[in-house]
N, C-alpha and C. Protein backbone atom coordinates (compact mmCIF):
# COMPACT_ATOMS: atom_id res chain seq x y z
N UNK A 1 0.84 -1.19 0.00
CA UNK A 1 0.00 0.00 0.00
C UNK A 1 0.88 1.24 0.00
N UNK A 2 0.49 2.21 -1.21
CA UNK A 2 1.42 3.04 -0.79
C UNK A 2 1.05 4.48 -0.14
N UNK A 3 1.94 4.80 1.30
CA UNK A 3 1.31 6.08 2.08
C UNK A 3 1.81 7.07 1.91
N UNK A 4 1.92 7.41 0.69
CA UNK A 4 1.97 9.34 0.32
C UNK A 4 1.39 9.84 0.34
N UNK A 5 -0.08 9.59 0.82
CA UNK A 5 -1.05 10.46 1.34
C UNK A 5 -1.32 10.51 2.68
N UNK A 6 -0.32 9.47 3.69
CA UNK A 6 -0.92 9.79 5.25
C UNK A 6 -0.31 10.50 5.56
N UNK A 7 -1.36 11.61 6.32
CA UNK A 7 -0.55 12.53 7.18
C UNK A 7 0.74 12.38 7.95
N UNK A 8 1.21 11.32 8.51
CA UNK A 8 2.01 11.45 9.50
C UNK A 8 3.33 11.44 8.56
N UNK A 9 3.48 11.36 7.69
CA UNK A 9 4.53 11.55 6.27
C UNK A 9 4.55 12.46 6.17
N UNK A 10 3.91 13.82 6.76
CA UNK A 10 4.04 15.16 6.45
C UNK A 10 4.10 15.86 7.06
N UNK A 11 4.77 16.83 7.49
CA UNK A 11 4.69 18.55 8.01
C UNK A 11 3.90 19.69 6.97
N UNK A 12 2.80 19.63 7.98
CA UNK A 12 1.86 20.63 7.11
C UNK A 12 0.60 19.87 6.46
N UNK A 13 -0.10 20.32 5.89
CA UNK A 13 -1.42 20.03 5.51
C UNK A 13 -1.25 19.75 4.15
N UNK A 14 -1.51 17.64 4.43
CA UNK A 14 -1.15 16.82 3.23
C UNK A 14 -1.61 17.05 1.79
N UNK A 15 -3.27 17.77 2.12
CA UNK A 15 -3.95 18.19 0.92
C UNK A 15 -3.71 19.05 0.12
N UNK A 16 -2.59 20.05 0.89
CA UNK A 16 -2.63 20.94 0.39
C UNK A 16 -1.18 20.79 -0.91
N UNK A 17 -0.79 21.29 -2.02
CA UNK A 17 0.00 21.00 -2.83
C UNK A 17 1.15 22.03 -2.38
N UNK A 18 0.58 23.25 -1.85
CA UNK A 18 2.52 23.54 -1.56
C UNK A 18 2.22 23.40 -0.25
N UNK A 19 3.16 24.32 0.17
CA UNK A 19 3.30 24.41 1.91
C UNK A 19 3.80 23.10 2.73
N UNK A 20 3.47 21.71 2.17
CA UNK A 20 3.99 20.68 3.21
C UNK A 20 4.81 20.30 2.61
N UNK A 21 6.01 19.57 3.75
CA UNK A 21 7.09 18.92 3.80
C UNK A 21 6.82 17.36 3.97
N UNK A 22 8.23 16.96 3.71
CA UNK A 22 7.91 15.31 3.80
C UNK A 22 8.66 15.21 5.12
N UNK A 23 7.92 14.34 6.07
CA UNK A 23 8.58 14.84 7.76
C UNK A 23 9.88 14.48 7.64
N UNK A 24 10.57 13.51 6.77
CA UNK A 24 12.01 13.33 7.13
C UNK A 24 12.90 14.39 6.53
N UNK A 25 12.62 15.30 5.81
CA UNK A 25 12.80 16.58 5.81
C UNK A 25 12.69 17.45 6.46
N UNK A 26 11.39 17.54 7.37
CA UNK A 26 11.77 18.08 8.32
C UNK A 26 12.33 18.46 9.79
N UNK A 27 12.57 16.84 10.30
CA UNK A 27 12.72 16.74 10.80
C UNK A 27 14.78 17.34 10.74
N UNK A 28 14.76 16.90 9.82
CA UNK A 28 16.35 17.15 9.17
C UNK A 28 16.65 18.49 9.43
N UNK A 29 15.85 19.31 8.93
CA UNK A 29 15.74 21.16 9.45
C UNK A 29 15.44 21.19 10.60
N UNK A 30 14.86 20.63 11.50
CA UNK A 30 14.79 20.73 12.54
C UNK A 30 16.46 20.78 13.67
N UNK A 31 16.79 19.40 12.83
CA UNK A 31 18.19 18.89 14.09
C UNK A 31 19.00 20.06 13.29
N UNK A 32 18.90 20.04 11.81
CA UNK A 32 20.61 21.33 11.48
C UNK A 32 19.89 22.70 12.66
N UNK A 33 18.90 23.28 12.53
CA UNK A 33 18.81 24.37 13.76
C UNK A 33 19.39 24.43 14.81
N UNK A 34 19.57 22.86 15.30
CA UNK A 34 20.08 22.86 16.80
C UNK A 34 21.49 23.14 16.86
N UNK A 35 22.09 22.98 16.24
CA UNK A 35 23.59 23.37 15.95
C UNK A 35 24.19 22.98 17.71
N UNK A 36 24.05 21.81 17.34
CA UNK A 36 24.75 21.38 18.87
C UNK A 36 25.41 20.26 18.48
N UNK A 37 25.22 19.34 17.46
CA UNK A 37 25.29 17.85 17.01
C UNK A 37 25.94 18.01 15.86
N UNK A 38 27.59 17.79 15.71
CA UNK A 38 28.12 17.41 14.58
C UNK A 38 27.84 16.28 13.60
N UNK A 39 27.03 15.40 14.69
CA UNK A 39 27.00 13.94 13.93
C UNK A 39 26.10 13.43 13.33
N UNK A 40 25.52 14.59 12.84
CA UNK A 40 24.20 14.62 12.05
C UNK A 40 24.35 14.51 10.44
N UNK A 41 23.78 13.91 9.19
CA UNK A 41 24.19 14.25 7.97
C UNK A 41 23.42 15.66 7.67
N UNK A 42 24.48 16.73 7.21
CA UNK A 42 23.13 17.66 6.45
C UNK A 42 22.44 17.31 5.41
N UNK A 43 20.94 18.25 5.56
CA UNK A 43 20.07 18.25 4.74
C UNK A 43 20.83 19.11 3.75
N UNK A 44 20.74 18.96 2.25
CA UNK A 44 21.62 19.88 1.01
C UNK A 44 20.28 20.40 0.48
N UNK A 45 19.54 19.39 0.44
CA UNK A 45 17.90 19.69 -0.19
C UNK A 45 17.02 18.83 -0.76
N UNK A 46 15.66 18.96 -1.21
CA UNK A 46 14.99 17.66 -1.94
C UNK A 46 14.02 18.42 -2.58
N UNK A 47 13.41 17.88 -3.25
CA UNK A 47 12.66 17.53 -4.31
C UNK A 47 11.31 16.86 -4.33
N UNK A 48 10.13 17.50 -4.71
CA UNK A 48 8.92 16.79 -4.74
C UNK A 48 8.62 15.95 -5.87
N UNK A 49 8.40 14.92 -6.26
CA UNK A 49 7.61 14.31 -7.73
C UNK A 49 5.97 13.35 -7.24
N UNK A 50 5.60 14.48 -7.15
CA UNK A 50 4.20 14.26 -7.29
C UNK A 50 3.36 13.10 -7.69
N UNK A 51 3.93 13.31 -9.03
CA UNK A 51 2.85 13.03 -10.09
C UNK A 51 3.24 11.33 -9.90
N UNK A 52 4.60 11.26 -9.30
CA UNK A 52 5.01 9.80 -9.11
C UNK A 52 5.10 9.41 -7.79
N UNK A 53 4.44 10.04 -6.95
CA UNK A 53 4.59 9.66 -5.17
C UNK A 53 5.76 9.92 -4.77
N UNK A 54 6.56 10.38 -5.10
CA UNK A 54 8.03 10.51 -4.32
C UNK A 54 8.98 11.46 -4.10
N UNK A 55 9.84 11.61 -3.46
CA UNK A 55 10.52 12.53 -3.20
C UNK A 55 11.86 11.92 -3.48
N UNK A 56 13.02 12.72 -3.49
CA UNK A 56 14.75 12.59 -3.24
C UNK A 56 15.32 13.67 -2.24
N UNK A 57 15.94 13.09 -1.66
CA UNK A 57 16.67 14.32 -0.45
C UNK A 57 18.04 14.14 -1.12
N UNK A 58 18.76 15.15 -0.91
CA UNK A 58 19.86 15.67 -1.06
C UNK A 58 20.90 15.41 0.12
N UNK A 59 21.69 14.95 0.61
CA UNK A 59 22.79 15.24 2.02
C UNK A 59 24.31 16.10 1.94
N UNK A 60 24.25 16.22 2.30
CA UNK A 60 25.84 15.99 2.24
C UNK A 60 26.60 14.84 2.40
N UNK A 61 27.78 14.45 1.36
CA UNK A 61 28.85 13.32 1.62
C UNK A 61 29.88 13.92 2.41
N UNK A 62 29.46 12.34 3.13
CA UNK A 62 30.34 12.22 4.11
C UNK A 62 31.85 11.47 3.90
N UNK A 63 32.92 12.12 4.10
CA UNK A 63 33.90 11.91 3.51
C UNK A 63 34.80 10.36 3.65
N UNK A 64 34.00 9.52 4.62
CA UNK A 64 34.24 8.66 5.16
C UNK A 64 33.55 7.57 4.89
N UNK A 65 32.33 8.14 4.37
CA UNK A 65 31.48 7.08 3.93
C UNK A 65 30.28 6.76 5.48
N UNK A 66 29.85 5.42 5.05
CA UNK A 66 29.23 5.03 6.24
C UNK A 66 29.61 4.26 7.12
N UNK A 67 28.87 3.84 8.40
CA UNK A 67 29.41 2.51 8.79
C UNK A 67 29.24 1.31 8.08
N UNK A 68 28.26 1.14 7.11
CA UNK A 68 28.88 -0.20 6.23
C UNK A 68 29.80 0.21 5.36
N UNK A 69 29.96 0.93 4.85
CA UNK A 69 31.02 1.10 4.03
C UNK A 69 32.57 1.12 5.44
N UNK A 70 32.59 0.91 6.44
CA UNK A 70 33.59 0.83 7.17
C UNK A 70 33.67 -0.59 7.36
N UNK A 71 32.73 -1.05 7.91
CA UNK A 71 32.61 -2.38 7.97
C UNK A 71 33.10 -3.40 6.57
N UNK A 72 32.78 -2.96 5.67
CA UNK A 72 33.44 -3.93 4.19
C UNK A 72 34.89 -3.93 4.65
N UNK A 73 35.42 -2.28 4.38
CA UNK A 73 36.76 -2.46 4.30
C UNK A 73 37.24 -3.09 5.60
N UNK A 74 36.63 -2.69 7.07
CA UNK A 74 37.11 -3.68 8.00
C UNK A 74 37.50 -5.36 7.79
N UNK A 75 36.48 -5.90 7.12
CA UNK A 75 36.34 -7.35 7.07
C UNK A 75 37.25 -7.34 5.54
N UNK A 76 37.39 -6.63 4.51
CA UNK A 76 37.97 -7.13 3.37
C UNK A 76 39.55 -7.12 3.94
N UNK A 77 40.04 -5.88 5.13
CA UNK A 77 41.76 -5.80 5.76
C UNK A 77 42.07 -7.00 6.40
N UNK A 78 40.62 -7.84 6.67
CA UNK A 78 40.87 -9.47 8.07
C UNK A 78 41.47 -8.45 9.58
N UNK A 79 40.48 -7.33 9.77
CA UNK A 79 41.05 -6.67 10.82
C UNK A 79 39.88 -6.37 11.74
N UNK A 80 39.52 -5.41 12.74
CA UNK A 80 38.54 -5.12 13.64
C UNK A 80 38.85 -4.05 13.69
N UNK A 81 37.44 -3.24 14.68
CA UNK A 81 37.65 -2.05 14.48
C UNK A 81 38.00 -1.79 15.93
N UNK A 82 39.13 -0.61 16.06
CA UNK A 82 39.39 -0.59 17.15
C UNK A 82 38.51 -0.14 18.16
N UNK A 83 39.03 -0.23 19.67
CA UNK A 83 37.81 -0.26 20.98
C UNK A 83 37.76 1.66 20.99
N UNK A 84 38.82 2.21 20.32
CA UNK A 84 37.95 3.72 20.31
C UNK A 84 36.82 4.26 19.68
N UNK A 85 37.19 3.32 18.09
CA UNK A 85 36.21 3.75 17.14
C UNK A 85 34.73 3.37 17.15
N UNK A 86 35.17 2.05 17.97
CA UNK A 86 33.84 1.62 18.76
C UNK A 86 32.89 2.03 19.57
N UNK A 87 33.69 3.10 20.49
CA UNK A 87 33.01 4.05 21.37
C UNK A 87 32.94 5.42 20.84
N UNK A 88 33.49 5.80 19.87
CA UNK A 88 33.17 6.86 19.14
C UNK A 88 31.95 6.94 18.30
N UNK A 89 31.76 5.48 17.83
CA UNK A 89 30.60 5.02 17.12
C UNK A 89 29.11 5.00 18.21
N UNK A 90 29.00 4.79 19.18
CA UNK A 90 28.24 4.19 20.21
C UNK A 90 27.71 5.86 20.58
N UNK A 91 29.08 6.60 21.17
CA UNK A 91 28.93 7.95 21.36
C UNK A 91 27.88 8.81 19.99
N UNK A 92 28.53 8.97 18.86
CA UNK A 92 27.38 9.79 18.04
C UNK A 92 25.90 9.45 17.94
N UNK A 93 25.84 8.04 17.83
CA UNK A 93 24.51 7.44 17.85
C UNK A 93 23.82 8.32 19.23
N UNK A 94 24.00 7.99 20.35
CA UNK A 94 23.88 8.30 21.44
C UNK A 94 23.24 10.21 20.88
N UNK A 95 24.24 10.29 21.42
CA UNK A 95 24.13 12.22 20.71
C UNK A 95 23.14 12.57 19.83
N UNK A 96 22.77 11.34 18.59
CA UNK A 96 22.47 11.59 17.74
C UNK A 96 20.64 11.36 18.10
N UNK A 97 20.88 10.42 19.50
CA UNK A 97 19.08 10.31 19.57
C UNK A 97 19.29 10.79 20.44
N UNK A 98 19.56 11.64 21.60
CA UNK A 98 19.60 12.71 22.28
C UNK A 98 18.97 14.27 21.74
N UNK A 99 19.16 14.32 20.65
CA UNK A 99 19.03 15.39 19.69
C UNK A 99 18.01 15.09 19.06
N UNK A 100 17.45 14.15 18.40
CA UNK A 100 16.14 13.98 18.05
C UNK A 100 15.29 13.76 19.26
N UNK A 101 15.40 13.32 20.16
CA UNK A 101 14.42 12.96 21.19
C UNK A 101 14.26 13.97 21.98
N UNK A 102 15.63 15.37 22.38
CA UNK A 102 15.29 16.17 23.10
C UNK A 102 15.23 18.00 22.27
N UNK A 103 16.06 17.64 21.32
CA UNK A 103 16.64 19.30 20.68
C UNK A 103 17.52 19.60 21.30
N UNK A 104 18.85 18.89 22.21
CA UNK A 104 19.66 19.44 22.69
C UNK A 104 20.31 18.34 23.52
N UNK A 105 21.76 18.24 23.60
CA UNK A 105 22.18 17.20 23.99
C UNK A 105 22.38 17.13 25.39
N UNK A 106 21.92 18.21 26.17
CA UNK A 106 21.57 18.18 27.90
C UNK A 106 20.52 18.42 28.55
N UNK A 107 19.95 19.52 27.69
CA UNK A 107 18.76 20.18 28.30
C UNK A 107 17.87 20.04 27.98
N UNK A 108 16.46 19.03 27.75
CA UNK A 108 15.27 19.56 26.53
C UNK A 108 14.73 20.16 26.74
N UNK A 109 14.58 20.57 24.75
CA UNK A 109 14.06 22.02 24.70
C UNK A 109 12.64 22.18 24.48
N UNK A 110 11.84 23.49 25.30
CA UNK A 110 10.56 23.59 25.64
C UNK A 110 9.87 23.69 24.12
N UNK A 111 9.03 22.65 24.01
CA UNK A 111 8.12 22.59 22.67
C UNK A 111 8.94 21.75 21.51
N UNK A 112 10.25 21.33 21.65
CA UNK A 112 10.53 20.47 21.25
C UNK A 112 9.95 18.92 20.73
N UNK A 113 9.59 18.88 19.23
CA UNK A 113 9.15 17.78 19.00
C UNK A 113 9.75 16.33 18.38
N UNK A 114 9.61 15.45 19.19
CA UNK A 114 10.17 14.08 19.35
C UNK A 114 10.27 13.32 17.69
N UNK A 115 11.50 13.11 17.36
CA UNK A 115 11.64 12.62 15.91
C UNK A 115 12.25 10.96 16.49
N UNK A 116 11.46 10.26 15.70
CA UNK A 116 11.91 9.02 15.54
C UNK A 116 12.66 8.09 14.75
N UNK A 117 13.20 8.06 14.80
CA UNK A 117 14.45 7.19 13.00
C UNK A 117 14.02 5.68 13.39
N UNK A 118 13.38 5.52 12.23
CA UNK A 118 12.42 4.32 11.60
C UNK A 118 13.81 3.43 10.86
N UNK A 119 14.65 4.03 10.57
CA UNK A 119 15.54 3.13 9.46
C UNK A 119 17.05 3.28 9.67
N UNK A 120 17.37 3.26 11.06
CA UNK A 120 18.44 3.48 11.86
C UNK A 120 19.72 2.11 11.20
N UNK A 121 20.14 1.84 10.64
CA UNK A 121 21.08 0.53 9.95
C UNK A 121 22.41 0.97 9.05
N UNK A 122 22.88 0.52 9.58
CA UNK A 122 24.51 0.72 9.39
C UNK A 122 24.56 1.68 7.58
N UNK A 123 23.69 1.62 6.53
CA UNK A 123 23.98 1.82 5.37
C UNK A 123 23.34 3.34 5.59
N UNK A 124 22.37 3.92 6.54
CA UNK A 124 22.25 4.69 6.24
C UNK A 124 23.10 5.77 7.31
């Protein structure tokens, strides 16, 4: 079934043809505002296609790639990843739902609304 018409896919009023966002867009404008969280990908921009249900977001590349793309080359070297990068890894995640869950990585912020990452996996 496909839900490009349920609301909860959107910021703003689904019926309407401009004015709404697709929430993982906005949610994306939401965290770059907070400017507290390096470990966020930026939003660069996206794109509506309508007429075909879908959208494309834009990010920024990350110069490093992802964690699967770390993980290949880990396992193609026959090596592991070391116990820092491990906790460096553990750490952004951390930060990273700190910041969606509060708007701020100590304090939450008043009226702050709760973003959920549905597709949290090493490729993205």
């Amino acid at each position: 079934m496909n839900e490009w018409w349920r609301s909860f896919k959107w910021h703003g009023d689904v019926n309407e043809e401009t004015g709404k966002v697709p929430m993982e867009v906005f949610a994306m404008q939401e965290l770059a505002r907070q400017r507290v969280c390096t470990k966020t990908v930026r939003l660069r921009g996206y794109r509506l296609f309508s007429s075909r249900m879908m959208y494309r977001i834009y990010m920024e590349a990350c110069r490093f790639g992802d964690l699967h793309m770390a993980m290949v080359l880990t396992r193609a070297r026959e090596t592991v990843f070391e116990e820092a990068a491990l906790w460096y890894i553990f750490l952004s995640l951390v930060e990273a739902g700190l910041l969606m869950e509060q708007g701020d990585l100590t304090v939450p912020q008043p009226g702050w609304q709760l973003f959920a990452h549905c597709d949290i996996k090493p490729v993205s």
